[in-house]
PDB file of N, CA and C in Angstrom:
ATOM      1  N   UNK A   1       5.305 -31.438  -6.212  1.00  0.00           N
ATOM      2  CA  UNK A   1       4.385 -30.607  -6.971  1.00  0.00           C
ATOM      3  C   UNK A   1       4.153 -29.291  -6.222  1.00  0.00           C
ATOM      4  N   UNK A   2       4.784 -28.155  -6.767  1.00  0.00           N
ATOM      5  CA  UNK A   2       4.413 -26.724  -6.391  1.00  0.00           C
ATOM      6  C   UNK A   2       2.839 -26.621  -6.585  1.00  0.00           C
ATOM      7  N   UNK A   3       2.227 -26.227  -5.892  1.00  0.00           N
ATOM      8  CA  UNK A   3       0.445 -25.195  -5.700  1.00  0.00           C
ATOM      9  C   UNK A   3       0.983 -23.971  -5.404  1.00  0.00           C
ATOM     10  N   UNK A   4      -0.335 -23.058  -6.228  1.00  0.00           N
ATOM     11  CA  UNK A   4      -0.152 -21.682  -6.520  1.00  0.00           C
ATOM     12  C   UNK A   4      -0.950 -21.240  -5.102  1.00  0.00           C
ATOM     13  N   UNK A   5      -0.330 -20.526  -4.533  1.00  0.00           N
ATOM     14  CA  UNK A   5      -0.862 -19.703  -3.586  1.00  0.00           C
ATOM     15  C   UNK A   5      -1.414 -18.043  -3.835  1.00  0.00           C
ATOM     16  N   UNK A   6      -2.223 -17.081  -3.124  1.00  0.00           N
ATOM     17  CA  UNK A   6      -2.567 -16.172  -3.301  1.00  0.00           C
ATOM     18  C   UNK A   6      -1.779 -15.011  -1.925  1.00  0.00           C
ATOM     19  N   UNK A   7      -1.473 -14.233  -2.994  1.00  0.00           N
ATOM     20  CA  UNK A   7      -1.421 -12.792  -1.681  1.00  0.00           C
ATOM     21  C   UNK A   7      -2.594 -11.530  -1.725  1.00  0.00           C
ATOM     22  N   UNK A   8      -2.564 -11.731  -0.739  1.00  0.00           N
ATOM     23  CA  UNK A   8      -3.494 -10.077  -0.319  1.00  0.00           C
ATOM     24  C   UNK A   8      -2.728  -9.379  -0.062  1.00  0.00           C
ATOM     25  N   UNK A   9      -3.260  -7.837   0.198  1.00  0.00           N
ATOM     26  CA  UNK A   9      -3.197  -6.975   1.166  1.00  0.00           C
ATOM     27  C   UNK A   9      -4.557  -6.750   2.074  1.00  0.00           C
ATOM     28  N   UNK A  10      -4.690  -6.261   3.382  1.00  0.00           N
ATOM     29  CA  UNK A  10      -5.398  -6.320   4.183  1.00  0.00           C
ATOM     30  C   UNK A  10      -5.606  -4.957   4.084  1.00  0.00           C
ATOM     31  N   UNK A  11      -6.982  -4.156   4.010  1.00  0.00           N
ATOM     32  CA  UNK A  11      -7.186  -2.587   4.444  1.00  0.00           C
ATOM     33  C   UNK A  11      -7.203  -2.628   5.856  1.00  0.00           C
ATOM     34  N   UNK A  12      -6.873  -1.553   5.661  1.00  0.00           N
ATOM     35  CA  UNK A  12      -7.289  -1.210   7.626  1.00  0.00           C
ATOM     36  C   UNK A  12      -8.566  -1.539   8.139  1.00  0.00           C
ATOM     37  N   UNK A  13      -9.567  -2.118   7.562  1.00  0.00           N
ATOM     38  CA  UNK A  13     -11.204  -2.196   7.906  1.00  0.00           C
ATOM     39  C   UNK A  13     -10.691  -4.215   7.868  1.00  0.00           C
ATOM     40  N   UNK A  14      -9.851  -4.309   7.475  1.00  0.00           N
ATOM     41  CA  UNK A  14      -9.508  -6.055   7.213  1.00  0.00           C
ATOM     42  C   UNK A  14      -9.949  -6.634   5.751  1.00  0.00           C
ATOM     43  N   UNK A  15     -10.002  -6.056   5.176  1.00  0.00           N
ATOM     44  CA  UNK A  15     -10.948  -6.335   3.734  1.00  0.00           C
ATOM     45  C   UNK A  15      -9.846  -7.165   3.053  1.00  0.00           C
ATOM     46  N   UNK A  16     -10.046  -7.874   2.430  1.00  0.00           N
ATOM     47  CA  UNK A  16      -8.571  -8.390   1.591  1.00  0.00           C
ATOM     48  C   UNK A  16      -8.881  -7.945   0.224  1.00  0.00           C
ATOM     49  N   UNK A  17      -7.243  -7.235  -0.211  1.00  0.00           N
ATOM     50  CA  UNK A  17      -7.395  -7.480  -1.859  1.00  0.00           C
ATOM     51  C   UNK A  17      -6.465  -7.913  -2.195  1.00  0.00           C
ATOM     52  N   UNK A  18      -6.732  -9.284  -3.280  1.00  0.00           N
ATOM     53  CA  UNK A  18      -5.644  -9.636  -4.030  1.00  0.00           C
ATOM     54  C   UNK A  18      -5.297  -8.808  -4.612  1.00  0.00           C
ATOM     55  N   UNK A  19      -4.102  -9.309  -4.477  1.00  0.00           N
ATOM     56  CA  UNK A  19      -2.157  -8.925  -5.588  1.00  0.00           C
ATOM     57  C   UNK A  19      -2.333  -9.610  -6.333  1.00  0.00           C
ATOM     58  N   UNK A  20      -1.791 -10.872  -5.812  1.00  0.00           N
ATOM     59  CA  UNK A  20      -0.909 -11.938  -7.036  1.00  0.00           C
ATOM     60  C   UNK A  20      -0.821 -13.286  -6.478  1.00  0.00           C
ATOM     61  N   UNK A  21      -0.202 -13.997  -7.659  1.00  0.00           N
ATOM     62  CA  UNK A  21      -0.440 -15.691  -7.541  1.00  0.00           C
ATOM     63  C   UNK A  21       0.784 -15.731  -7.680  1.00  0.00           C
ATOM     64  N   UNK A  22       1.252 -16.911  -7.101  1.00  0.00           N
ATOM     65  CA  UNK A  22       2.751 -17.458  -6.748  1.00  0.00           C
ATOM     66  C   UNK A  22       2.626 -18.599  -6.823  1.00  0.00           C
ATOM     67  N   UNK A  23       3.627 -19.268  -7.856  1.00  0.00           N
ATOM     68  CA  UNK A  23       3.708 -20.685  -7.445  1.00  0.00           C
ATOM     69  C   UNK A  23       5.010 -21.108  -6.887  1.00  0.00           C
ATOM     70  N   UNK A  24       4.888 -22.127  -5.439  1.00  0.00           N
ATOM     71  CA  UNK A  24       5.480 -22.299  -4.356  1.00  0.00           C
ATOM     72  C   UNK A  24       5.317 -21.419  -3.379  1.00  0.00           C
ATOM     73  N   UNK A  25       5.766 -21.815  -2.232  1.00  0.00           N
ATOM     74  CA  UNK A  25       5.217 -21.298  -0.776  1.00  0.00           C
ATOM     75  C   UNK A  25       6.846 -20.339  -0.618  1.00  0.00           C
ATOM     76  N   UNK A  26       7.588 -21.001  -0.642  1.00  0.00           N
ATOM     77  CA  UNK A  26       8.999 -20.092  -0.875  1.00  0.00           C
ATOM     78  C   UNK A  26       8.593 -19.045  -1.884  1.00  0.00           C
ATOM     79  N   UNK A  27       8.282 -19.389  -3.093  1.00  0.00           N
ATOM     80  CA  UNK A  27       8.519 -17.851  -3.827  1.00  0.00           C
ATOM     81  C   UNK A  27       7.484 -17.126  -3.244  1.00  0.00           C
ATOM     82  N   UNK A  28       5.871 -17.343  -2.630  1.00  0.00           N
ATOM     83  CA  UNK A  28       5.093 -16.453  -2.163  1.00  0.00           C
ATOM     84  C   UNK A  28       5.857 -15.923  -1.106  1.00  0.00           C
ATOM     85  N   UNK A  29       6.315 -16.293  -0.741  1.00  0.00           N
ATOM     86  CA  UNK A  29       7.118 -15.631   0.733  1.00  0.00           C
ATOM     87  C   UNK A  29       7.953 -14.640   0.870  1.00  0.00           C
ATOM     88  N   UNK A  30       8.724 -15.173  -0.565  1.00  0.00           N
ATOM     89  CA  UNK A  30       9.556 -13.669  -1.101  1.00  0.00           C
ATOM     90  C   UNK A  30       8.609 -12.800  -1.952  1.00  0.00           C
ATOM     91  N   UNK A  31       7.565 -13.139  -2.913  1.00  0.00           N
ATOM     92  CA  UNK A  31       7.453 -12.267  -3.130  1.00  0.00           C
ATOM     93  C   UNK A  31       6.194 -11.382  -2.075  1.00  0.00           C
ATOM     94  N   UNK A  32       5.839 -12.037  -0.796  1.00  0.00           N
ATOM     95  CA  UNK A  32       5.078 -10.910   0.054  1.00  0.00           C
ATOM     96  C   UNK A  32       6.193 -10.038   0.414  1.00  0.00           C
ATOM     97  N   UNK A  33       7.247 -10.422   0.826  1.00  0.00           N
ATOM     98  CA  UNK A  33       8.447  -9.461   1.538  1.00  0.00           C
ATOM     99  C   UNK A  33       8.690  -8.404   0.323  1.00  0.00           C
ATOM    100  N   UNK A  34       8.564  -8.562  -0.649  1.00  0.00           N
ATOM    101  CA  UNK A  34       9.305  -8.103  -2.057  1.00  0.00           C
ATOM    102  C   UNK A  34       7.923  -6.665  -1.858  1.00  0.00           C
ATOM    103  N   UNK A  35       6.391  -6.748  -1.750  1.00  0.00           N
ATOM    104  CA  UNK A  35       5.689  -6.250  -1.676  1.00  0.00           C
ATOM    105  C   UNK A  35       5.458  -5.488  -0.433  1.00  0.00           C
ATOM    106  N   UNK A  36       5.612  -5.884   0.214  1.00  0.00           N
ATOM    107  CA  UNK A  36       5.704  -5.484   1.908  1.00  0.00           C
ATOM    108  C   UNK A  36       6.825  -3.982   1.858  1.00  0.00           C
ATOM    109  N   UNK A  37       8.319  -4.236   0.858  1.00  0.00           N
ATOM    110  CA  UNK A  37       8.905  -3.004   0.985  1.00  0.00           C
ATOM    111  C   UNK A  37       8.471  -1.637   0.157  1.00  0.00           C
ATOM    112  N   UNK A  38       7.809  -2.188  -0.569  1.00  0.00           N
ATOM    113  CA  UNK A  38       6.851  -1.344  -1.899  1.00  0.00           C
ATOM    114  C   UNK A  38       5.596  -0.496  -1.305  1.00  0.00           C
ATOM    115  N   UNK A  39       5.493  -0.812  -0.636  1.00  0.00           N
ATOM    116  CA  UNK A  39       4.150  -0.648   0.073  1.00  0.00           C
ATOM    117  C   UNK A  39       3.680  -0.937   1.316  1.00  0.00           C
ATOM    118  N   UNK A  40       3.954  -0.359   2.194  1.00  0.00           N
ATOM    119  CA  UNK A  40       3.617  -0.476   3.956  1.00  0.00           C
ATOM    120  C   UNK A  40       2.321  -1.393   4.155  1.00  0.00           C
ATOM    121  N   UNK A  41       2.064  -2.344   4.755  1.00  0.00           N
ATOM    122  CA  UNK A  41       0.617  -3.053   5.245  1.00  0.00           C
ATOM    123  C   UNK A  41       0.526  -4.081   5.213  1.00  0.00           C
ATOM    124  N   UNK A  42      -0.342  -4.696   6.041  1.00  0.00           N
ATOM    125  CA  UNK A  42      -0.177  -6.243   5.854  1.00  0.00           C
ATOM    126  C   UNK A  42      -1.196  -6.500   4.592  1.00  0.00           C
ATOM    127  N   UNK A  43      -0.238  -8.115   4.687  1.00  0.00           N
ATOM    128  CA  UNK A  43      -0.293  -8.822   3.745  1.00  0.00           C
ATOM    129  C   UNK A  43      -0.229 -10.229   4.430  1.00  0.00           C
ATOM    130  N   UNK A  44      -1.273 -11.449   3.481  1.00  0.00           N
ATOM    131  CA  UNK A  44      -1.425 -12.399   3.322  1.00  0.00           C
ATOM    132  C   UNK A  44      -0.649 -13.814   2.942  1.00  0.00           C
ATOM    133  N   UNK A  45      -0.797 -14.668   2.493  1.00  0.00           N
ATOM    134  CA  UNK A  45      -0.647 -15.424   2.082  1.00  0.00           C
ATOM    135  C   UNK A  45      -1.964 -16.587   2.023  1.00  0.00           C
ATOM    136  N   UNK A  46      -2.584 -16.910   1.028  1.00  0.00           N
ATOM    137  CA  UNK A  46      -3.743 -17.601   0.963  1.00  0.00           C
ATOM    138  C   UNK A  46      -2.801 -18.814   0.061  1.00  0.00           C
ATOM    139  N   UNK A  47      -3.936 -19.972   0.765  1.00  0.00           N
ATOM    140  CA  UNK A  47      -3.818 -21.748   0.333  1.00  0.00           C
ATOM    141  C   UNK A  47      -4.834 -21.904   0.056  1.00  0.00           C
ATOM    142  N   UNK A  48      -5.563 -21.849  -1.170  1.00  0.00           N
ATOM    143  CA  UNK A  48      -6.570 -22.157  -1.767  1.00  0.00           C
ATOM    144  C   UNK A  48      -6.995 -23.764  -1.593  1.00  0.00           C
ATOM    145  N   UNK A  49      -5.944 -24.273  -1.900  1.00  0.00           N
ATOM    146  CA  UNK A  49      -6.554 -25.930  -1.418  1.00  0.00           C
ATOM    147  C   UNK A  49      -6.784 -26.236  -0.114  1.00  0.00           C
ATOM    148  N   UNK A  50      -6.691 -25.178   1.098  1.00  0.00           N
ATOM    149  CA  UNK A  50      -7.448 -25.536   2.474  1.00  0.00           C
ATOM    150  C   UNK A  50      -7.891 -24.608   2.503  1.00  0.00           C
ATOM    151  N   UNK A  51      -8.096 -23.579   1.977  1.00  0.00           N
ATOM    152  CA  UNK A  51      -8.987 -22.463   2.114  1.00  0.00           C
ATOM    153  C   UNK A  51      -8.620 -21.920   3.591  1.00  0.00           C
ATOM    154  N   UNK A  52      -7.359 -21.286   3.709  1.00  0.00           N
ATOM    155  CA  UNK A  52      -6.806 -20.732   4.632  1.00  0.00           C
ATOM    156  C   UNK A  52      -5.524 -20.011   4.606  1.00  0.00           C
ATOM    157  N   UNK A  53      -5.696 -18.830   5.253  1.00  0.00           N
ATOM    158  CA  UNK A  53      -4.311 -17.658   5.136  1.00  0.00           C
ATOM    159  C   UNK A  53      -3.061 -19.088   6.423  1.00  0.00           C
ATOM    160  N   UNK A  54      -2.161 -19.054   5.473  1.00  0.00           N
ATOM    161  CA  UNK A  54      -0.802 -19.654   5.596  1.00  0.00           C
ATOM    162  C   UNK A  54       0.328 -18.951   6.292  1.00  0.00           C
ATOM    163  N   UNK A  55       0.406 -17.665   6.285  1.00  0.00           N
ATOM    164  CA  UNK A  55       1.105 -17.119   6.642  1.00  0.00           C
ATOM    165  C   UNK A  55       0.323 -15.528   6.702  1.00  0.00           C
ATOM    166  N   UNK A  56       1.562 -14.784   7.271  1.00  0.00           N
ATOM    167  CA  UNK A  56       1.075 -13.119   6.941  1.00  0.00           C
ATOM    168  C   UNK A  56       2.606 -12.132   7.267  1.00  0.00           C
ATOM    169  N   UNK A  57       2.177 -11.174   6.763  1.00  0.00           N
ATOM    170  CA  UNK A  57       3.633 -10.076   7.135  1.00  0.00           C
ATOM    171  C   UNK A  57       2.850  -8.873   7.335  1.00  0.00           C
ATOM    172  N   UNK A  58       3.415  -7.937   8.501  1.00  0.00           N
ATOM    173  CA  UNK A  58       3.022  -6.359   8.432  1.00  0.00           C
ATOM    174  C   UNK A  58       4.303  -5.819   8.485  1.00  0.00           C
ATOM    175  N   UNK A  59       4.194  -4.661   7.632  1.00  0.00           N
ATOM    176  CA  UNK A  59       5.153  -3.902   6.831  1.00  0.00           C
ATOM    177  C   UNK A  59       5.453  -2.802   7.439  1.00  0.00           C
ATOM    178  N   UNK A  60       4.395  -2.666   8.562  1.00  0.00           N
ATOM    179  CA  UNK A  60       3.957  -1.522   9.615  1.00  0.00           C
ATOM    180  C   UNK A  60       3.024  -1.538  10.892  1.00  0.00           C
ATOM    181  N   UNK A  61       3.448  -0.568  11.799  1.00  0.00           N
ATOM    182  CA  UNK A  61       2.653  -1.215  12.374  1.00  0.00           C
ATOM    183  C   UNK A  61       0.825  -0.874  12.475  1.00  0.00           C
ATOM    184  N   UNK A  62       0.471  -1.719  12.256  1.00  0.00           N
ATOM    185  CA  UNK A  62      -1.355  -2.043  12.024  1.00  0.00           C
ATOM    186  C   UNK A  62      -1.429  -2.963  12.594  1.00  0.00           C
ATOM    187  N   UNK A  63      -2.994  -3.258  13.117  1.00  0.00           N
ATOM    188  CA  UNK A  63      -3.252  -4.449  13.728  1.00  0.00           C
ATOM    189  C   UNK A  63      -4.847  -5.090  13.068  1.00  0.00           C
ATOM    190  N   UNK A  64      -4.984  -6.145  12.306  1.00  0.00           N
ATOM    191  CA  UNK A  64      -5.945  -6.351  11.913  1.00  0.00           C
ATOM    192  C   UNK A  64      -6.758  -7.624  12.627  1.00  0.00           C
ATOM    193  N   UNK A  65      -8.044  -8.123  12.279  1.00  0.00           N
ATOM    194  CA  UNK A  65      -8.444  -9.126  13.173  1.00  0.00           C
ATOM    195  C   UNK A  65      -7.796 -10.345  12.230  1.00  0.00           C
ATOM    196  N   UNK A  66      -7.293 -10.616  11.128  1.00  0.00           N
ATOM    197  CA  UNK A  66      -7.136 -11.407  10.524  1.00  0.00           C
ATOM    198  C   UNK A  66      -6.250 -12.300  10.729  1.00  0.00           C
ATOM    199  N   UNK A  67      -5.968 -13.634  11.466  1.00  0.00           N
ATOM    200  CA  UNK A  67      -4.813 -14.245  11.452  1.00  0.00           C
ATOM    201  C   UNK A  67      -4.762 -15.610  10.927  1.00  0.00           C
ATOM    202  N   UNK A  68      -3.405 -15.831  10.348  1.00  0.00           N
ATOM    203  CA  UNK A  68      -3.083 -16.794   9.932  1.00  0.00           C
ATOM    204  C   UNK A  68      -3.688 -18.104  10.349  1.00  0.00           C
ATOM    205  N   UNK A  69      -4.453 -18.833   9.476  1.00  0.00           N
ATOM    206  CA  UNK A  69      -5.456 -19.642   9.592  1.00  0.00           C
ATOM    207  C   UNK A  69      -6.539 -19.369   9.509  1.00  0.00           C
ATOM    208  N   UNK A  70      -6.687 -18.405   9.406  1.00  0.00           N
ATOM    209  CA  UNK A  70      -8.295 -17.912   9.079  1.00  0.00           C
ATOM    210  C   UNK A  70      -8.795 -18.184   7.867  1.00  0.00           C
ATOM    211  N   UNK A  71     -10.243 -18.590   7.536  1.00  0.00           N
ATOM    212  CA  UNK A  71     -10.958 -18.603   6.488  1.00  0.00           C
ATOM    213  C   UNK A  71     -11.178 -17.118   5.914  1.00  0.00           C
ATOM    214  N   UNK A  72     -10.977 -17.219   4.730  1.00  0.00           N
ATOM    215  CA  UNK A  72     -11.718 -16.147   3.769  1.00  0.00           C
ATOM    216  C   UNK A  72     -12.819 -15.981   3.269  1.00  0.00           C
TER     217      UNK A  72
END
């Protein structure tokens, strides 16, 4: 059973805003990379059923406090 995951982008202040919903962890993955070339910055990956960022990508370099595993 695929679960829909969430992507952000991160502002430079760390703020998250959702993008988009993905279902499977593979297609979120491509489609953060898919977003990542569109648009310089990090980005997320949220697991709503543990209520925790799963992954992340920066597109550039930035450094935010946000890391993978963190609560939202």
């Amino acid at each position: 059973m695929n679960r829909t995951y969430d992507i952000f982008r991160l502002h430079l202040d760390s703020t998250p805003l959702w993008v988009d919903a993905v279902v499977g962890l593979e297609q979120a993955r491509k489609r953060l990379n898919e977003l990542a070339r569109i648009k310089l910055g990090d980005y997320v990956i949220f697991d709503s059923r543990v209520s925790r960022f799963v992954e992340s990508h920066t597109a550039a370099p930035c450094t935010h406090p946000m890391q993978t595993g963190d609560r939202l």
